[in-house]
PDB file of N, CA and C in Angstrom:
ATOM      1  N   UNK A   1     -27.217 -79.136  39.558  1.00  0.00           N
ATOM      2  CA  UNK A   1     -27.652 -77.759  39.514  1.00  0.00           C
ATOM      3  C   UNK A   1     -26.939 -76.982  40.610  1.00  0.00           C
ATOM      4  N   UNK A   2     -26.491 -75.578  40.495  1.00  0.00           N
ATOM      5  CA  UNK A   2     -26.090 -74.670  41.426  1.00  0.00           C
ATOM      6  C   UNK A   2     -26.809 -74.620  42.432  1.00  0.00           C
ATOM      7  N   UNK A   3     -26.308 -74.825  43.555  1.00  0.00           N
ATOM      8  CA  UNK A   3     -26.890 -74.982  44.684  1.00  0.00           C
ATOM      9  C   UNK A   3     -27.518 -73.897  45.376  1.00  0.00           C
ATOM     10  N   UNK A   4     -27.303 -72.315  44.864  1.00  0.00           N
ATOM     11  CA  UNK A   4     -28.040 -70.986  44.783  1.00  0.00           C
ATOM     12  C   UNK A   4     -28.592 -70.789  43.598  1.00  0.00           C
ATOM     13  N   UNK A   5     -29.763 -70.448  43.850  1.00  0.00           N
ATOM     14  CA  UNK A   5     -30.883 -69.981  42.438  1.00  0.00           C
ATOM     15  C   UNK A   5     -30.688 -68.687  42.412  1.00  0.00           C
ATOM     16  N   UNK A   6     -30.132 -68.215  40.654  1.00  0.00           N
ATOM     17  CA  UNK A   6     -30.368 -66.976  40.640  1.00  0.00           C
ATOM     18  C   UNK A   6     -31.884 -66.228  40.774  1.00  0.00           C
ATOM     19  N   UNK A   7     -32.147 -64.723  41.136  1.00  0.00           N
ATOM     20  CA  UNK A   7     -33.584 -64.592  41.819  1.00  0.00           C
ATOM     21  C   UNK A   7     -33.149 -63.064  40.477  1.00  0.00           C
ATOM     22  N   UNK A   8     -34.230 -62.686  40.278  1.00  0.00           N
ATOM     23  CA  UNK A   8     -34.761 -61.429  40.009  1.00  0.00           C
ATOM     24  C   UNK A   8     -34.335 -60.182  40.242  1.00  0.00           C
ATOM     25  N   UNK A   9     -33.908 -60.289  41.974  1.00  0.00           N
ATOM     26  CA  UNK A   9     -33.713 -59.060  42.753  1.00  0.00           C
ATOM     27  C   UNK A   9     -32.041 -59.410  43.068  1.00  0.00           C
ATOM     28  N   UNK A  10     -31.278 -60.233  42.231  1.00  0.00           N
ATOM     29  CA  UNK A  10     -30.190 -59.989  42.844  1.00  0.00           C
ATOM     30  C   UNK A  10     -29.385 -59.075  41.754  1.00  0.00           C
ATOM     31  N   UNK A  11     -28.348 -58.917  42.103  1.00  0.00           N
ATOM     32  CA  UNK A  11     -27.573 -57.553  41.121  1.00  0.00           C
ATOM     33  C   UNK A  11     -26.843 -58.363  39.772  1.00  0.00           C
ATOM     34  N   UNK A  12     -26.503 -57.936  38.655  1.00  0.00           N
ATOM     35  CA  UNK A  12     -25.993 -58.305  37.857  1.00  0.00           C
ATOM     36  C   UNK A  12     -24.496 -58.323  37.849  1.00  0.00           C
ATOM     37  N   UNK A  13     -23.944 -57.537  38.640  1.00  0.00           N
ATOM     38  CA  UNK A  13     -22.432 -57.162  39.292  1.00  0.00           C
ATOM     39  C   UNK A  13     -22.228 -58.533  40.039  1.00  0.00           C
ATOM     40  N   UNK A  14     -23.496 -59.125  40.760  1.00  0.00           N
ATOM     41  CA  UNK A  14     -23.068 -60.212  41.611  1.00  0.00           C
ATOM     42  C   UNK A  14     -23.299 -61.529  41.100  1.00  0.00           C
ATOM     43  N   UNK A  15     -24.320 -61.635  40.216  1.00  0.00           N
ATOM     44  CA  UNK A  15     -24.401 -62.554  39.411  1.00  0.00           C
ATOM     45  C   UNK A  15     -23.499 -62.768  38.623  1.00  0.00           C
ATOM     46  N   UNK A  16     -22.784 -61.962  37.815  1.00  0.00           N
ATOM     47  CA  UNK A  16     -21.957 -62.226  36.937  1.00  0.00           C
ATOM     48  C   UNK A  16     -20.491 -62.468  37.362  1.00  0.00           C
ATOM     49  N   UNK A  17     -19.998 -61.685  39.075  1.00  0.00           N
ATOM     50  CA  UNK A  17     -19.077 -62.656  39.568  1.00  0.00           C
ATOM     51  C   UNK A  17     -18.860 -63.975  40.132  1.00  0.00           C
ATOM     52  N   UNK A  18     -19.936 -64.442  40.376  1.00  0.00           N
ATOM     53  CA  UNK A  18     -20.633 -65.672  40.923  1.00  0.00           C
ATOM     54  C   UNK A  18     -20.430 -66.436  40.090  1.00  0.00           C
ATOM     55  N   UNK A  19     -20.927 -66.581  38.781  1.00  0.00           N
ATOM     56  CA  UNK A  19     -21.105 -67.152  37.675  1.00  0.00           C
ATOM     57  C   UNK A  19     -21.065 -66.806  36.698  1.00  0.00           C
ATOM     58  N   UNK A  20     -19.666 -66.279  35.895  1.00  0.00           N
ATOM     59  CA  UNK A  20     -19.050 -65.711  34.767  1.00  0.00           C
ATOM     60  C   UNK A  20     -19.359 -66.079  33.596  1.00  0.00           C
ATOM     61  N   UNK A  21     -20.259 -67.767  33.699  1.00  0.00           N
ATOM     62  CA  UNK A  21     -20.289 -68.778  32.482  1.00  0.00           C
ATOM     63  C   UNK A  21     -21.562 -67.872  32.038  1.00  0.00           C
ATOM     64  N   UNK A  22     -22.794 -66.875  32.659  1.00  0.00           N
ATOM     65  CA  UNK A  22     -23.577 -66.396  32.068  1.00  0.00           C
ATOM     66  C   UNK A  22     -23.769 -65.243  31.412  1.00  0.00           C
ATOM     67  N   UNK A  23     -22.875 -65.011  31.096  1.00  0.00           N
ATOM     68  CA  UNK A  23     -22.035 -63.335  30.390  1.00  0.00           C
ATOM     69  C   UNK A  23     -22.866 -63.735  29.229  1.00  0.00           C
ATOM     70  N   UNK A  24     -22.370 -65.212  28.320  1.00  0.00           N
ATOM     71  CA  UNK A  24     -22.747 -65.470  27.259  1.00  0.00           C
ATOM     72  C   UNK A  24     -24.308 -65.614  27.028  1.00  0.00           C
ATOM     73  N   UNK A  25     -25.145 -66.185  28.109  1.00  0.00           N
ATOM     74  CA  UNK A  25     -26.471 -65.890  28.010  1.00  0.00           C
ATOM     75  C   UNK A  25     -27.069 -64.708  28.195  1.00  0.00           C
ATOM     76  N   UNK A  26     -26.649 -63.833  29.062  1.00  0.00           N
ATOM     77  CA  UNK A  26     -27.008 -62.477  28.864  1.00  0.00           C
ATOM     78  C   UNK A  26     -26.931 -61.972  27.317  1.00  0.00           C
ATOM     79  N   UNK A  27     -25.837 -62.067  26.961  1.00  0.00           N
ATOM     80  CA  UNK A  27     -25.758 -61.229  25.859  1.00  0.00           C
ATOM     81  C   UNK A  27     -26.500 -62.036  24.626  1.00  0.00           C
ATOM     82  N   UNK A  28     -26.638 -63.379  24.794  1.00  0.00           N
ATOM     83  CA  UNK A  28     -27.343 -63.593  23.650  1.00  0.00           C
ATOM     84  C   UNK A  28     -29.162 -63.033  23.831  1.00  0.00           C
ATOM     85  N   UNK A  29     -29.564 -63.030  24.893  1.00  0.00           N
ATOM     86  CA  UNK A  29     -30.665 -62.205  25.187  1.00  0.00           C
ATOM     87  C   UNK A  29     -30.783 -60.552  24.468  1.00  0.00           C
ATOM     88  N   UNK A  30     -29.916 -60.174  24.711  1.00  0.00           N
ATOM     89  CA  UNK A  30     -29.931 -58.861  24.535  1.00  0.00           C
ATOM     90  C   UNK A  30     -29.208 -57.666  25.680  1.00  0.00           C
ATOM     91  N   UNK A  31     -28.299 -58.348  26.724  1.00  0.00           N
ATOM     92  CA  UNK A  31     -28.184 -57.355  27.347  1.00  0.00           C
ATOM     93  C   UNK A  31     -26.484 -57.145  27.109  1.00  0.00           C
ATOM     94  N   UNK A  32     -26.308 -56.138  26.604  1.00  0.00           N
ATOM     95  CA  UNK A  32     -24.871 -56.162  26.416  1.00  0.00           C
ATOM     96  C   UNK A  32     -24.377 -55.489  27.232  1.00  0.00           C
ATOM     97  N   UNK A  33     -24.553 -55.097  28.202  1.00  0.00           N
ATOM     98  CA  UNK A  33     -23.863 -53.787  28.766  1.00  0.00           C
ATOM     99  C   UNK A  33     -23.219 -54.417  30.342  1.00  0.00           C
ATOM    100  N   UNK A  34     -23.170 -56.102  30.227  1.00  0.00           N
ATOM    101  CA  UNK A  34     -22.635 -56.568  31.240  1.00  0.00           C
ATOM    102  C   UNK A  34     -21.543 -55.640  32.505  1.00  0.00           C
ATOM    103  N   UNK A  35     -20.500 -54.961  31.287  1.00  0.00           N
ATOM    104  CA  UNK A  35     -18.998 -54.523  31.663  1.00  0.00           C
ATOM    105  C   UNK A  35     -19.479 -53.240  32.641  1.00  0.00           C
ATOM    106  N   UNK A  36     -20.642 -52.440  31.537  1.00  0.00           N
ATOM    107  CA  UNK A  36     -20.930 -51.063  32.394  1.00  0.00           C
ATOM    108  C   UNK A  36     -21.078 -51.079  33.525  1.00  0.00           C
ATOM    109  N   UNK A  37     -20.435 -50.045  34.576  1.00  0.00           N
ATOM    110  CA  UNK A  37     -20.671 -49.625  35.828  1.00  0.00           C
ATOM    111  C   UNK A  37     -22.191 -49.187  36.021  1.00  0.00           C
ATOM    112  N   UNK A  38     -22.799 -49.003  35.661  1.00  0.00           N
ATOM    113  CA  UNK A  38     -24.284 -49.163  36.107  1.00  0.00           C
ATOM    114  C   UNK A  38     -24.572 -50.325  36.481  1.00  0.00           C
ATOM    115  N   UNK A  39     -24.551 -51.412  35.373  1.00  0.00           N
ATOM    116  CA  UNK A  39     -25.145 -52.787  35.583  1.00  0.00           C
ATOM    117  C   UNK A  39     -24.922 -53.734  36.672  1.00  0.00           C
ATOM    118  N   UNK A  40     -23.792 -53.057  37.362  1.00  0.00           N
ATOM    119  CA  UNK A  40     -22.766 -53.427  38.421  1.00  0.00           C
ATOM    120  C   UNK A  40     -23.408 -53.751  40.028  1.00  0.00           C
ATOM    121  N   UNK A  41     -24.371 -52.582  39.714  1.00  0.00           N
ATOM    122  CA  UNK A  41     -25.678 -52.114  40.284  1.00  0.00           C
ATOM    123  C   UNK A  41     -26.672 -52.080  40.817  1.00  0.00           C
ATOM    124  N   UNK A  42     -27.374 -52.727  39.258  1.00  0.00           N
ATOM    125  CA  UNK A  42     -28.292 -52.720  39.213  1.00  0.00           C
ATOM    126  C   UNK A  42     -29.183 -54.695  39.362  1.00  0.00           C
ATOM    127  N   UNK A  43     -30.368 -54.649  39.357  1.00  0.00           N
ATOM    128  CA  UNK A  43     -30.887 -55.779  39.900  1.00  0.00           C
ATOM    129  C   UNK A  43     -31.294 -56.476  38.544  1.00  0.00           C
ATOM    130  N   UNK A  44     -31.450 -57.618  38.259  1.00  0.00           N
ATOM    131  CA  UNK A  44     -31.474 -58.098  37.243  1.00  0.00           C
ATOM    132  C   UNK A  44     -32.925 -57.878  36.415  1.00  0.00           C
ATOM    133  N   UNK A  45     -33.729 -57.996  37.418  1.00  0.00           N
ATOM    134  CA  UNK A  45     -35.193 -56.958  36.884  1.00  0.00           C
ATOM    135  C   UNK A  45     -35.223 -55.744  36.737  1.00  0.00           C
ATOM    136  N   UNK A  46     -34.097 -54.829  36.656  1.00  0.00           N
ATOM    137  CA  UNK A  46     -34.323 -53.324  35.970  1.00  0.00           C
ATOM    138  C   UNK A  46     -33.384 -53.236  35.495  1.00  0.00           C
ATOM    139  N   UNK A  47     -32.521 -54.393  35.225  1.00  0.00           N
ATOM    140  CA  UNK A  47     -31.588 -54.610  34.268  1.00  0.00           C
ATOM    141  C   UNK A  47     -32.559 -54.970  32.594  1.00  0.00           C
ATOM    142  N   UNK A  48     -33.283 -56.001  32.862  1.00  0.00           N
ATOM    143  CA  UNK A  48     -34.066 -55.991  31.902  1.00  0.00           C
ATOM    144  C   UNK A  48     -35.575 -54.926  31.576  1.00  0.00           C
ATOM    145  N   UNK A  49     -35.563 -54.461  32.515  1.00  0.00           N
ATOM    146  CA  UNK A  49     -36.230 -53.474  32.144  1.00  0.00           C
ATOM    147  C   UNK A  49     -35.779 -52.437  31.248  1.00  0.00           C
ATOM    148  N   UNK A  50     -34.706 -51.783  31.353  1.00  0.00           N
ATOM    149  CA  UNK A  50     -34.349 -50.740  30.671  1.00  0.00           C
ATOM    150  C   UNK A  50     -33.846 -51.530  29.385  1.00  0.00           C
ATOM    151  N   UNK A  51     -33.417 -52.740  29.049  1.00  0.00           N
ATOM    152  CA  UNK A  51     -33.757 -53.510  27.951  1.00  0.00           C
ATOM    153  C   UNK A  51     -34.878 -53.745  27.414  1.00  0.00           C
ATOM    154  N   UNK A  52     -35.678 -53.893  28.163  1.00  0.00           N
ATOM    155  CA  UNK A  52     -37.489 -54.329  27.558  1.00  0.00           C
ATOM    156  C   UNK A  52     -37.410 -55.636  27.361  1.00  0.00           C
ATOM    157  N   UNK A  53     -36.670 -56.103  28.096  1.00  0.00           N
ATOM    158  CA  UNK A  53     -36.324 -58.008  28.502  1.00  0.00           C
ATOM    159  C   UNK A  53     -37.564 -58.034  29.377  1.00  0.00           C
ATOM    160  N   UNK A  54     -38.189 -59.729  29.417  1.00  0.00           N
ATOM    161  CA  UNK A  54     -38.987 -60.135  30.244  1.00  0.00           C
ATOM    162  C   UNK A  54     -38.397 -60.649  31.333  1.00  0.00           C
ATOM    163  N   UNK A  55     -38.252 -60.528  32.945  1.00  0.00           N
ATOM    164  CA  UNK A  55     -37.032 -60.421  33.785  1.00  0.00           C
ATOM    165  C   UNK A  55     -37.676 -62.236  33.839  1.00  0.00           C
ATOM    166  N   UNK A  56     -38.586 -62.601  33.622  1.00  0.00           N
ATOM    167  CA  UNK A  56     -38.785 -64.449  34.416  1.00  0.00           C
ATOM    168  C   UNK A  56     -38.002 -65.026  32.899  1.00  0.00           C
ATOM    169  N   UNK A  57     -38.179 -64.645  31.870  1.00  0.00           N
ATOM    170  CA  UNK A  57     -37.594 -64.846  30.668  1.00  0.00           C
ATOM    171  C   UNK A  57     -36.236 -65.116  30.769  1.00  0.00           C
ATOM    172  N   UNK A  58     -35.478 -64.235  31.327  1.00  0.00           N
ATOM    173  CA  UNK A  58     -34.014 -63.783  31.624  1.00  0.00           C
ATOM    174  C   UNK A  58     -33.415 -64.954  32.498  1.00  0.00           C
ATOM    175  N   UNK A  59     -34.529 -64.673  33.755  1.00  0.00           N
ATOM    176  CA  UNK A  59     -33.809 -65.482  35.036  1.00  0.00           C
ATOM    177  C   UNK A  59     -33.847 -66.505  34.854  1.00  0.00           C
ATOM    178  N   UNK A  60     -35.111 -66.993  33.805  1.00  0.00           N
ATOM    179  CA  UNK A  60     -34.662 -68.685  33.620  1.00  0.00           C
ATOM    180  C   UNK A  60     -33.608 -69.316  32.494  1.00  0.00           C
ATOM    181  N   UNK A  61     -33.567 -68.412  31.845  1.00  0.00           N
ATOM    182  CA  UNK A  61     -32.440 -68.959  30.773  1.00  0.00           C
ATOM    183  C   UNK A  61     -31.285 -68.518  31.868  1.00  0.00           C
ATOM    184  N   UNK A  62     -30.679 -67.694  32.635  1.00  0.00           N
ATOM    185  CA  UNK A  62     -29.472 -67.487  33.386  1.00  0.00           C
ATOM    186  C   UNK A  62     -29.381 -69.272  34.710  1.00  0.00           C
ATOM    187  N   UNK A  63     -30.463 -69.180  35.009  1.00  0.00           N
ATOM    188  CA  UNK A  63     -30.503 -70.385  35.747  1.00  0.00           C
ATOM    189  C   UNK A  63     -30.369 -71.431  34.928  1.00  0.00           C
ATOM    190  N   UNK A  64     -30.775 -71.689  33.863  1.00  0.00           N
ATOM    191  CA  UNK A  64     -30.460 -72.574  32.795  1.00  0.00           C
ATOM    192  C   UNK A  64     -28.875 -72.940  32.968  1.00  0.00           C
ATOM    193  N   UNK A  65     -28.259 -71.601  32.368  1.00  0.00           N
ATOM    194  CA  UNK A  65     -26.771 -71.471  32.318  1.00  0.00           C
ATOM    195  C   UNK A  65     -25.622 -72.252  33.420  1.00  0.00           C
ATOM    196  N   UNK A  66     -26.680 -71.925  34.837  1.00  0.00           N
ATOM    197  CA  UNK A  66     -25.853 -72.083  35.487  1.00  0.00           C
ATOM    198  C   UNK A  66     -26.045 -73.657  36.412  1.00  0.00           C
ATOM    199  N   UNK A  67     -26.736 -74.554  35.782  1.00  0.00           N
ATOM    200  CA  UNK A  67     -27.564 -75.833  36.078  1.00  0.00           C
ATOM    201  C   UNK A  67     -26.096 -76.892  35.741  1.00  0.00           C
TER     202      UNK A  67
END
């Protein structure tokens, strides 16, 4: 397992340079807007918020990803 746990409150800009392999779990969730400069941003819990994603939903399939 990755020796950093993704958390809730970290940004999706940083998550997704960290660990590129979870682009594909995001988007099978529902969040497509990886690329946008907002998301760049924003924290992975109001990332799924403005999706209407459940953010413990999210973070554990992304931690999944990255195991």
């Amino acid at each position: 397992m990755s020796e950093k746990k993704i958390t809730e409150d970290m940004l999706v800009g940083d998550i997704v340079n960290t660990h590129p392999e979870v682009v594909e779990t995001l988007f099978s969730v529902g969040m497509h807007c990886i690329g946008c400069p907002a998301s760049q941003a924003e924290s992975l819990a109001d990332a799924c918020m403005v999706h209407g994603l459940d953010p413990k939903m999210v973070t554990d399939r992304v931690n999944e990803a990255i195991a």
